[in-house]
Structure formats: C-alpha cells, structure tokens
C-alpha atoms as a PDB file:
ATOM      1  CA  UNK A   1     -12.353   0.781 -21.649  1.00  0.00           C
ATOM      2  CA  UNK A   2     -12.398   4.056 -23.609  1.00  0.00           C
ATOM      3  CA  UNK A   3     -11.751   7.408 -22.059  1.00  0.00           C
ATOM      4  CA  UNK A   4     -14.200   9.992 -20.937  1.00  0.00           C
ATOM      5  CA  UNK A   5     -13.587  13.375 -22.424  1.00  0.00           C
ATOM      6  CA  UNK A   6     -15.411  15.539 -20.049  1.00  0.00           C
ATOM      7  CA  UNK A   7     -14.587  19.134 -20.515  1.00  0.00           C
ATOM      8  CA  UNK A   8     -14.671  22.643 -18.176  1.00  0.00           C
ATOM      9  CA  UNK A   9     -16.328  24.467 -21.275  1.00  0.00           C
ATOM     10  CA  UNK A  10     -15.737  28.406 -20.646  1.00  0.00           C
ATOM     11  CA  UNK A  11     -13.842  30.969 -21.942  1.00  0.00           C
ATOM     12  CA  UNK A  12     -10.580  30.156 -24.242  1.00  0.00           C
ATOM     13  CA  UNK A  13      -8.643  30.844 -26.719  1.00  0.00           C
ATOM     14  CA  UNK A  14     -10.336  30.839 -30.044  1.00  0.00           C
ATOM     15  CA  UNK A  15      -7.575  28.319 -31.580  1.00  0.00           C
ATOM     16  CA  UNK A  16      -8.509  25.970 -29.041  1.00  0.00           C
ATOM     17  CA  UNK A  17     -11.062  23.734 -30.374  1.00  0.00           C
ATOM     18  CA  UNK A  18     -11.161  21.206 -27.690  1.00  0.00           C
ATOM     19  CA  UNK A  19     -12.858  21.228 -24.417  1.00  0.00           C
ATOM     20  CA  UNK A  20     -10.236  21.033 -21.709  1.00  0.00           C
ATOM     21  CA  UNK A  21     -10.594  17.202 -20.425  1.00  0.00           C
ATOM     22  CA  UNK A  22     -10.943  16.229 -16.911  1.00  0.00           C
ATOM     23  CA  UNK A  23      -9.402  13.382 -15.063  1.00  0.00           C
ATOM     24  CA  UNK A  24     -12.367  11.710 -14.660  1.00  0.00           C
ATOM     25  CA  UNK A  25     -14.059   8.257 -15.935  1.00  0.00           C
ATOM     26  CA  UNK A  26     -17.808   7.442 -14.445  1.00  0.00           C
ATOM     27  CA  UNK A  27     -17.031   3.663 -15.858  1.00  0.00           C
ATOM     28  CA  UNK A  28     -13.639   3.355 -13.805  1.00  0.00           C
ATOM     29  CA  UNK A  29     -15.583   4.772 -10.920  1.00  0.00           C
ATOM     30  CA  UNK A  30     -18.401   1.739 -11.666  1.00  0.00           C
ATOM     31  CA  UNK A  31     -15.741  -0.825 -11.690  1.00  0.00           C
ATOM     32  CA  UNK A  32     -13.914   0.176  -8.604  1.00  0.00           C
ATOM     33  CA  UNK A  33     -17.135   0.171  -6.788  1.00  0.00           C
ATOM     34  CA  UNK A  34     -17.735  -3.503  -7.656  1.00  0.00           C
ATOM     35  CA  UNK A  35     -14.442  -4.893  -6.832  1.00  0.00           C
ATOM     36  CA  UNK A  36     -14.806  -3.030  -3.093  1.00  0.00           C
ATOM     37  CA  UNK A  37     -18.186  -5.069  -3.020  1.00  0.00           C
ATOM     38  CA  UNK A  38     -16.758  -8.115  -4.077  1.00  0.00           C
ATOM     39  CA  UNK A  39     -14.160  -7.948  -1.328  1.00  0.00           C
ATOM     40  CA  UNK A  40     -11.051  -7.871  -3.322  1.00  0.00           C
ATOM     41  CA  UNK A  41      -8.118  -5.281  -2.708  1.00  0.00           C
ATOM     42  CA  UNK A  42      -5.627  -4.159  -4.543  1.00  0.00           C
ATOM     43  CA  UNK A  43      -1.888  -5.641  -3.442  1.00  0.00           C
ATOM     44  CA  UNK A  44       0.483  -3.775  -5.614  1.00  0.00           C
ATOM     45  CA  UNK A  45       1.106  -1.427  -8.220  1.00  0.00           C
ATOM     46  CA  UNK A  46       3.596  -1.101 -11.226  1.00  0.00           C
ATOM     47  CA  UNK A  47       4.274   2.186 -12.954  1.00  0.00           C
ATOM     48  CA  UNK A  48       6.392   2.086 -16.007  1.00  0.00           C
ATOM     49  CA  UNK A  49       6.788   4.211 -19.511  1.00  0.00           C
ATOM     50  CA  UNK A  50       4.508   2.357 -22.361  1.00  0.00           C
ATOM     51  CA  UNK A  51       6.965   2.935 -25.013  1.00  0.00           C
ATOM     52  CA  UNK A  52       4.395   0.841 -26.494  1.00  0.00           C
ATOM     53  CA  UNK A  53       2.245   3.427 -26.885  1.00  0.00           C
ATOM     54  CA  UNK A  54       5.301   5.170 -29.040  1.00  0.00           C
ATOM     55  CA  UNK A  55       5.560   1.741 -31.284  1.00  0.00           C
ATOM     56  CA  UNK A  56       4.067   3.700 -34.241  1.00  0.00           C
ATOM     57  CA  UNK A  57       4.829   7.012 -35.755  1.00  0.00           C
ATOM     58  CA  UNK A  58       3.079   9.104 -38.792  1.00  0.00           C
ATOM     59  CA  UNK A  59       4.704   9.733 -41.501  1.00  0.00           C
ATOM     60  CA  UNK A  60       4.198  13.026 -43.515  1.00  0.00           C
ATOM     61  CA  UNK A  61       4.048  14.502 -47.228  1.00  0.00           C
ATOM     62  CA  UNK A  62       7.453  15.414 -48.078  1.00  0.00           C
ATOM     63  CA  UNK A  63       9.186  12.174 -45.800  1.00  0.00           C
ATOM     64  CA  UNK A  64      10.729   8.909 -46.951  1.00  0.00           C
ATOM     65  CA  UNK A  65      10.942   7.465 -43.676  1.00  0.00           C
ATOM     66  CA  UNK A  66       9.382   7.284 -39.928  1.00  0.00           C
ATOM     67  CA  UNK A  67      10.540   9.684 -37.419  1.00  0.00           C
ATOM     68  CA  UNK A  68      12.235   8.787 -34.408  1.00  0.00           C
ATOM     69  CA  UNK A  69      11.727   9.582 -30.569  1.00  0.00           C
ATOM     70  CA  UNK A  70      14.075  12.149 -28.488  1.00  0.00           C
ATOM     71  CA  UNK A  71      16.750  13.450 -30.252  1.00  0.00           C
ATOM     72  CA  UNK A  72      16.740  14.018 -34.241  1.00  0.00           C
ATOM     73  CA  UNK A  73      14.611  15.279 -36.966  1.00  0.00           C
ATOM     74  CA  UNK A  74      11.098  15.061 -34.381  1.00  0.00           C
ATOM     75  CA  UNK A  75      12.718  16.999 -31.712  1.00  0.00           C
ATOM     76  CA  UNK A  76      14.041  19.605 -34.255  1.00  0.00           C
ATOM     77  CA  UNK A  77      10.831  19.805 -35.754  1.00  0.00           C
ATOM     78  CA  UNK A  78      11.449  18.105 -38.926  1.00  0.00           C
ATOM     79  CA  UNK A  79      10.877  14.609 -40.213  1.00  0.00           C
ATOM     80  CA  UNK A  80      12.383  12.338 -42.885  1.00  0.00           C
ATOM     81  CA  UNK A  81      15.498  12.699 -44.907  1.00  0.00           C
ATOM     82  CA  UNK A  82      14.075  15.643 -47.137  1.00  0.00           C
ATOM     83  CA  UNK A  83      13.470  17.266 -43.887  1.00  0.00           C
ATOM     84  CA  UNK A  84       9.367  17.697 -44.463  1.00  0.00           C
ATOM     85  CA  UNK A  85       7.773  20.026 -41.468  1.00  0.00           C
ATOM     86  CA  UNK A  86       5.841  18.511 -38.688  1.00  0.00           C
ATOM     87  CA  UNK A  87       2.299  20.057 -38.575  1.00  0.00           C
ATOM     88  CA  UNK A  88       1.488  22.392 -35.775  1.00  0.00           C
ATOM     89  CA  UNK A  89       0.318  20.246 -32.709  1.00  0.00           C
ATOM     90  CA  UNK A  90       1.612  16.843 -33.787  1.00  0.00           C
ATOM     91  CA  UNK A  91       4.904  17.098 -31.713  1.00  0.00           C
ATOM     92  CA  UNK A  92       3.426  17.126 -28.342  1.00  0.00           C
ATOM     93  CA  UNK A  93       0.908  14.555 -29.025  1.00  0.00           C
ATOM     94  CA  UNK A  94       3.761  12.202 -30.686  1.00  0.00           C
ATOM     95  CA  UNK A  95       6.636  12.890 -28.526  1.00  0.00           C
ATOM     96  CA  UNK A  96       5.768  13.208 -24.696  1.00  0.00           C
ATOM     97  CA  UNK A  97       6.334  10.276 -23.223  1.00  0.00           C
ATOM     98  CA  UNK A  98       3.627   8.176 -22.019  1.00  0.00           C
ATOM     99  CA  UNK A  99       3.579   6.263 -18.645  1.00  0.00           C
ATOM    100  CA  UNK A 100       0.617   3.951 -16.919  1.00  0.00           C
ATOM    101  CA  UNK A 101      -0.035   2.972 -14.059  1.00  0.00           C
ATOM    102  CA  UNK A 102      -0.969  -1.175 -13.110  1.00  0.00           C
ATOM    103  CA  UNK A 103      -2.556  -1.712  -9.785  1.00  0.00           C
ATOM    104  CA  UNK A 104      -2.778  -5.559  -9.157  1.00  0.00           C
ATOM    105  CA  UNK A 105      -6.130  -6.985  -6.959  1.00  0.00           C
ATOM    106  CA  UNK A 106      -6.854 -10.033  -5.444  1.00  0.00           C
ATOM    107  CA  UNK A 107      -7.687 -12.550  -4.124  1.00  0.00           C
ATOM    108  CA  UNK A 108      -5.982 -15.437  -5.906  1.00  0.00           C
ATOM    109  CA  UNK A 109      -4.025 -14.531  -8.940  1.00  0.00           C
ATOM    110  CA  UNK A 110      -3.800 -11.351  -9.204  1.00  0.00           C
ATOM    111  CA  UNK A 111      -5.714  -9.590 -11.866  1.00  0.00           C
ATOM    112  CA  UNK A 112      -4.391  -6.390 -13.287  1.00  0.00           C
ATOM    113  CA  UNK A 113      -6.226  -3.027 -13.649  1.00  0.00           C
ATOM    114  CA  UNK A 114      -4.472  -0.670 -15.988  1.00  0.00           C
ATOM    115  CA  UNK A 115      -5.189   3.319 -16.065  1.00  0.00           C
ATOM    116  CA  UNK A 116      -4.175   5.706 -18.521  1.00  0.00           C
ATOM    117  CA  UNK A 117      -4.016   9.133 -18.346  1.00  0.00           C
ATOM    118  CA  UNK A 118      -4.148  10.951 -21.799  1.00  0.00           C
ATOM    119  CA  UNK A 119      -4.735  14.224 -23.346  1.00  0.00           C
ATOM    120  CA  UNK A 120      -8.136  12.813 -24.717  1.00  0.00           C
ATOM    121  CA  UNK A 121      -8.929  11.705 -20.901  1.00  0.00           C
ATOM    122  CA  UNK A 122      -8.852   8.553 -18.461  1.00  0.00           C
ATOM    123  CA  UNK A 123      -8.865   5.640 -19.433  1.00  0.00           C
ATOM    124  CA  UNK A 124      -8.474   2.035 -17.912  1.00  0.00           C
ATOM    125  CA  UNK A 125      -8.020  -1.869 -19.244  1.00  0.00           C
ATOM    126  CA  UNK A 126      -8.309  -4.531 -17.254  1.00  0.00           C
ATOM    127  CA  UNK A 127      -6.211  -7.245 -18.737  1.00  0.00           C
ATOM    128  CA  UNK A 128      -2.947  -8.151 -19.382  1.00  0.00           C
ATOM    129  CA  UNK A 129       0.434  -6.394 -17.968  1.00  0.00           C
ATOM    130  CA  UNK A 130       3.660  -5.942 -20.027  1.00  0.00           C
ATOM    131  CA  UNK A 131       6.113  -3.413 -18.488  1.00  0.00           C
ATOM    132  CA  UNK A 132       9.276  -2.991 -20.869  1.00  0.00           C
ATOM    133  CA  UNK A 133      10.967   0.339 -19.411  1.00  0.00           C
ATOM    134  CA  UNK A 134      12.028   2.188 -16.686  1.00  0.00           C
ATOM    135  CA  UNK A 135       9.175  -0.100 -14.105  1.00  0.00           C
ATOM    136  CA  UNK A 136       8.505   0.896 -10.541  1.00  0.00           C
ATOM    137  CA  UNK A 137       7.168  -1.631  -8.424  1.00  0.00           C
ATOM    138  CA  UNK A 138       5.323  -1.484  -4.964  1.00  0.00           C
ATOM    139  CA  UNK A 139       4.215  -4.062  -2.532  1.00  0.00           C
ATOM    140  CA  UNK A 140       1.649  -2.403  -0.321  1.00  0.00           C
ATOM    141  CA  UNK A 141       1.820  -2.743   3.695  1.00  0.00           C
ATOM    142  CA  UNK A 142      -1.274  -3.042   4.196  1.00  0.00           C
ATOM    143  CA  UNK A 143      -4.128  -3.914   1.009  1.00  0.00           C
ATOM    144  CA  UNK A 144      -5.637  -1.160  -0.947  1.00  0.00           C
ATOM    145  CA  UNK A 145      -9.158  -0.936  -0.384  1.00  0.00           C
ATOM    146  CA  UNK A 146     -10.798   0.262  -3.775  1.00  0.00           C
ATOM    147  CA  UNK A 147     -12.694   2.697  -1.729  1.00  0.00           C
ATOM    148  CA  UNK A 148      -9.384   4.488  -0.819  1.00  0.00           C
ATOM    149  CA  UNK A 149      -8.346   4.660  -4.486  1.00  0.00           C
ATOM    150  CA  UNK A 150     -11.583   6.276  -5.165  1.00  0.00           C
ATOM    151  CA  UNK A 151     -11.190   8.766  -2.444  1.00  0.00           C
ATOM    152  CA  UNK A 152      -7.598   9.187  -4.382  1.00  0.00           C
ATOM    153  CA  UNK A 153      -9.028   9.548  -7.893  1.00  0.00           C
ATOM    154  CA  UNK A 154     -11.882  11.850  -6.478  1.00  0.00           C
ATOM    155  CA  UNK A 155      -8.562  14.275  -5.313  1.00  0.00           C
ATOM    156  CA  UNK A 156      -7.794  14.359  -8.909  1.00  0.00           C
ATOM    157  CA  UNK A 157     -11.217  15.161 -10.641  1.00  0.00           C
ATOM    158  CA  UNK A 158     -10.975  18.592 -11.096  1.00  0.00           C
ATOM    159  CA  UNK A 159      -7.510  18.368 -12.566  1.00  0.00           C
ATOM    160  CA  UNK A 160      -7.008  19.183 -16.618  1.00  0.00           C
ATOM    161  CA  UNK A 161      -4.565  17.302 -19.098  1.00  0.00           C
ATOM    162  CA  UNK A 162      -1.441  19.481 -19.233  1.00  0.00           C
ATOM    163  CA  UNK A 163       1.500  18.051 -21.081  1.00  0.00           C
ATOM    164  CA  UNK A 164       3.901  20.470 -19.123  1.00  0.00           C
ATOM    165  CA  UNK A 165       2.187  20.315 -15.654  1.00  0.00           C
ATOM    166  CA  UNK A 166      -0.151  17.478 -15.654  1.00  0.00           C
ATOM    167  CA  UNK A 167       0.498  14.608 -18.001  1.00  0.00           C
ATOM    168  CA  UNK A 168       0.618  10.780 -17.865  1.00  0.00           C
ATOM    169  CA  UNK A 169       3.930  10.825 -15.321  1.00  0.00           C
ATOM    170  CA  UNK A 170       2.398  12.975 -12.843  1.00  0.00           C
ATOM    171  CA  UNK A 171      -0.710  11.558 -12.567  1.00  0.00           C
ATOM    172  CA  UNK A 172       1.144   8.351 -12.171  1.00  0.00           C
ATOM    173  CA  UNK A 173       3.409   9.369  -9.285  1.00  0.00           C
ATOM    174  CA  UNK A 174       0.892  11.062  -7.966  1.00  0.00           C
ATOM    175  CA  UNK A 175      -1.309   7.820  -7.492  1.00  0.00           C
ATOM    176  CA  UNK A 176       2.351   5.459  -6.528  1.00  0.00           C
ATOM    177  CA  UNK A 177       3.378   7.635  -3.918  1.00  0.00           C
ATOM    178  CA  UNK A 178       0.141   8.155  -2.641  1.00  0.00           C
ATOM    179  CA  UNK A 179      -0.021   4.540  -0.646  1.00  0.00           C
ATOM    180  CA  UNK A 180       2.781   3.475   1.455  1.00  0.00           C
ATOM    181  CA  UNK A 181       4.594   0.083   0.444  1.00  0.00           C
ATOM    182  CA  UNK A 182       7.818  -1.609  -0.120  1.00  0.00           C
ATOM    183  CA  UNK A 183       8.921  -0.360  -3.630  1.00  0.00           C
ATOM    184  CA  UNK A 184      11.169  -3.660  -5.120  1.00  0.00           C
ATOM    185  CA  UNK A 185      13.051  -1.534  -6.894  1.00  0.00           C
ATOM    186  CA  UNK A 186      13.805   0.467 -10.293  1.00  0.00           C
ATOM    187  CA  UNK A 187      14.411  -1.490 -13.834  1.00  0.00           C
ATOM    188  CA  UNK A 188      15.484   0.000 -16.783  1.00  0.00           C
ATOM    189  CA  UNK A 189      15.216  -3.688 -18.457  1.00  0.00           C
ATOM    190  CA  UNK A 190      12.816  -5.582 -20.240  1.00  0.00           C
ATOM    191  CA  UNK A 191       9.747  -7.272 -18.393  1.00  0.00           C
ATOM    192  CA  UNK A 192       6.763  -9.396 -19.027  1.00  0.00           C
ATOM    193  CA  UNK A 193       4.261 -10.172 -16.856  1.00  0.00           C
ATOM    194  CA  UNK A 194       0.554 -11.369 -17.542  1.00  0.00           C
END
C-alpha cells in the first residue's frame, strides 16, 4: 500500500517545497481495524535494515559508474571515477539507511504486515518477509491486539519525518520496544522467511 503524505502546512523556509509529512496512513488504520474484528493478533515482530531498499543507486552526468553506500565517493559527496558532484538533496535521500518493521498475525500461519516509515510518509505491505541484515526478532508474552498497535501508532501521529531525529530506525524501535516479549536474538546474517 502506498504512503500517505499528509503535511502540517505553515510557515517554512522558502527552499522547502514539500509539506512536512506526518506519520500517519488512514488505509493502515482501515486494515488494523479489520484484523482486530476478525479476531487475529499479532504474535511477533522482526525489525531489520532493508538494504534492499539501497539495491539501486542513480547515476549522474559526469560518472562512469554507480556509487556506493558508507564510505567513498557518496559519503564525500562525489560520485564516479571523474568525481561528478552529487546534486543538493540526493545524499540524504540515497544514503540513510532504511529499516522496517514486520509484525507477524495469526491465527494459523502467520501472515506478515510490513510498515515503512519514509520521508514521503507511512507506508505498509502485507506480503512476503525477507530480512537480510542486522534482524531483531521478538516473540510477544502475551498477543498483540491490533487495537493496542493502534493506540501505539496514534502516539506517533503528530510526529514529522526527520532524517536526524525521526527516521525509519526510530520509528522502528520505537514500535519493538514498545511491547514486551522474548527478543531471539540479534543477526547480522542472511535470512529468508515468507
């Protein structure tokens, strides 16, 4: 499902286009509401970095080659072997890592529901699950009611994308250590789960 830019419009700089976005998604809110009617509850949640989400990266006038993540010519600003300049803006968009959160509901096999926080706003998939790096993983005492996760999101609705003090990895801890559970520990490795 697609994100919901929904912006505090007000005053701002006059370089900043964009509407700040909110961390808020009226479909998410739909869908949680139906799987607390249906009964289900949510059992346990993965958080992990989507270096997925890094697979691809832009090329610019001026480069012979992709750039690469961390260290190198991104992080200093350049790109390529004839060292072309990164346009304003692209860096933080391109570089800051990106992590999701995965909370798995019952009953039966459990069905994953993935949420994304972005700078363009909240977003979530329901669908498959493919961790690769640096996974968390909690079994919950007692079920999450979808209610509760509501009442968690709802804490977070007035909230604005921040790269520095609000992006993807805080809004991800936020959510994991909000419910108490057995976390099954810390991978750096490679898994795959659908």
């Amino acid at each position: 499902m697609g994100a919901v830019a929904s912006g505090i419009t007000g005053a701002g700089c006059c370089t900043n286009r964009r509407a700040p976005v909110r961390c808020w998604n009226p479909q998410l809110s739909c869908r949680l509401v139906k799987i607390e009617y249906s009964g289900e509850s949510f059992e346990e949640v993965w958080f992990f970095l989507d270096t997925a989400a890094l697979d691809w990266m832009p090329t610019f006038p001026g480069s012979s080659s992709s750039a690469s993540i961390g260290t190198g010519p991104l992080a200093e600003g350049k790109l390529g072997d004839q060292g072309a300049q990164v346009p304003p803006g692209v860096i933080a968009e391109v570089c800051e890592p990106h992590y999701t959160i995965v909370f798995l509901y019952g009953p039966g096999p459990l069905r994953p529901l993935r949420l994304d926080w972005r700078s363009d706003g909240l977003s979530f998939l329901e669908g498959g699950l493919r961790p690769r790096e640096e996974v968390r993983f909690k079994v919950f005492d007692d079920p999450l009611r979808a209610s509760e996760l509501i009442g968690r999101l709802k804490e977070l609705e007035r909230r604005v994308y921040d790269p520095l003090s609000f992006n993807s990895k805080h809004f991800c801890e936020y959510l994991f250590d909000a419910v108490e559970g057995r976390e099954e520990g810390q991978s750096r490795g490679t898994l795959s789960t659908t």
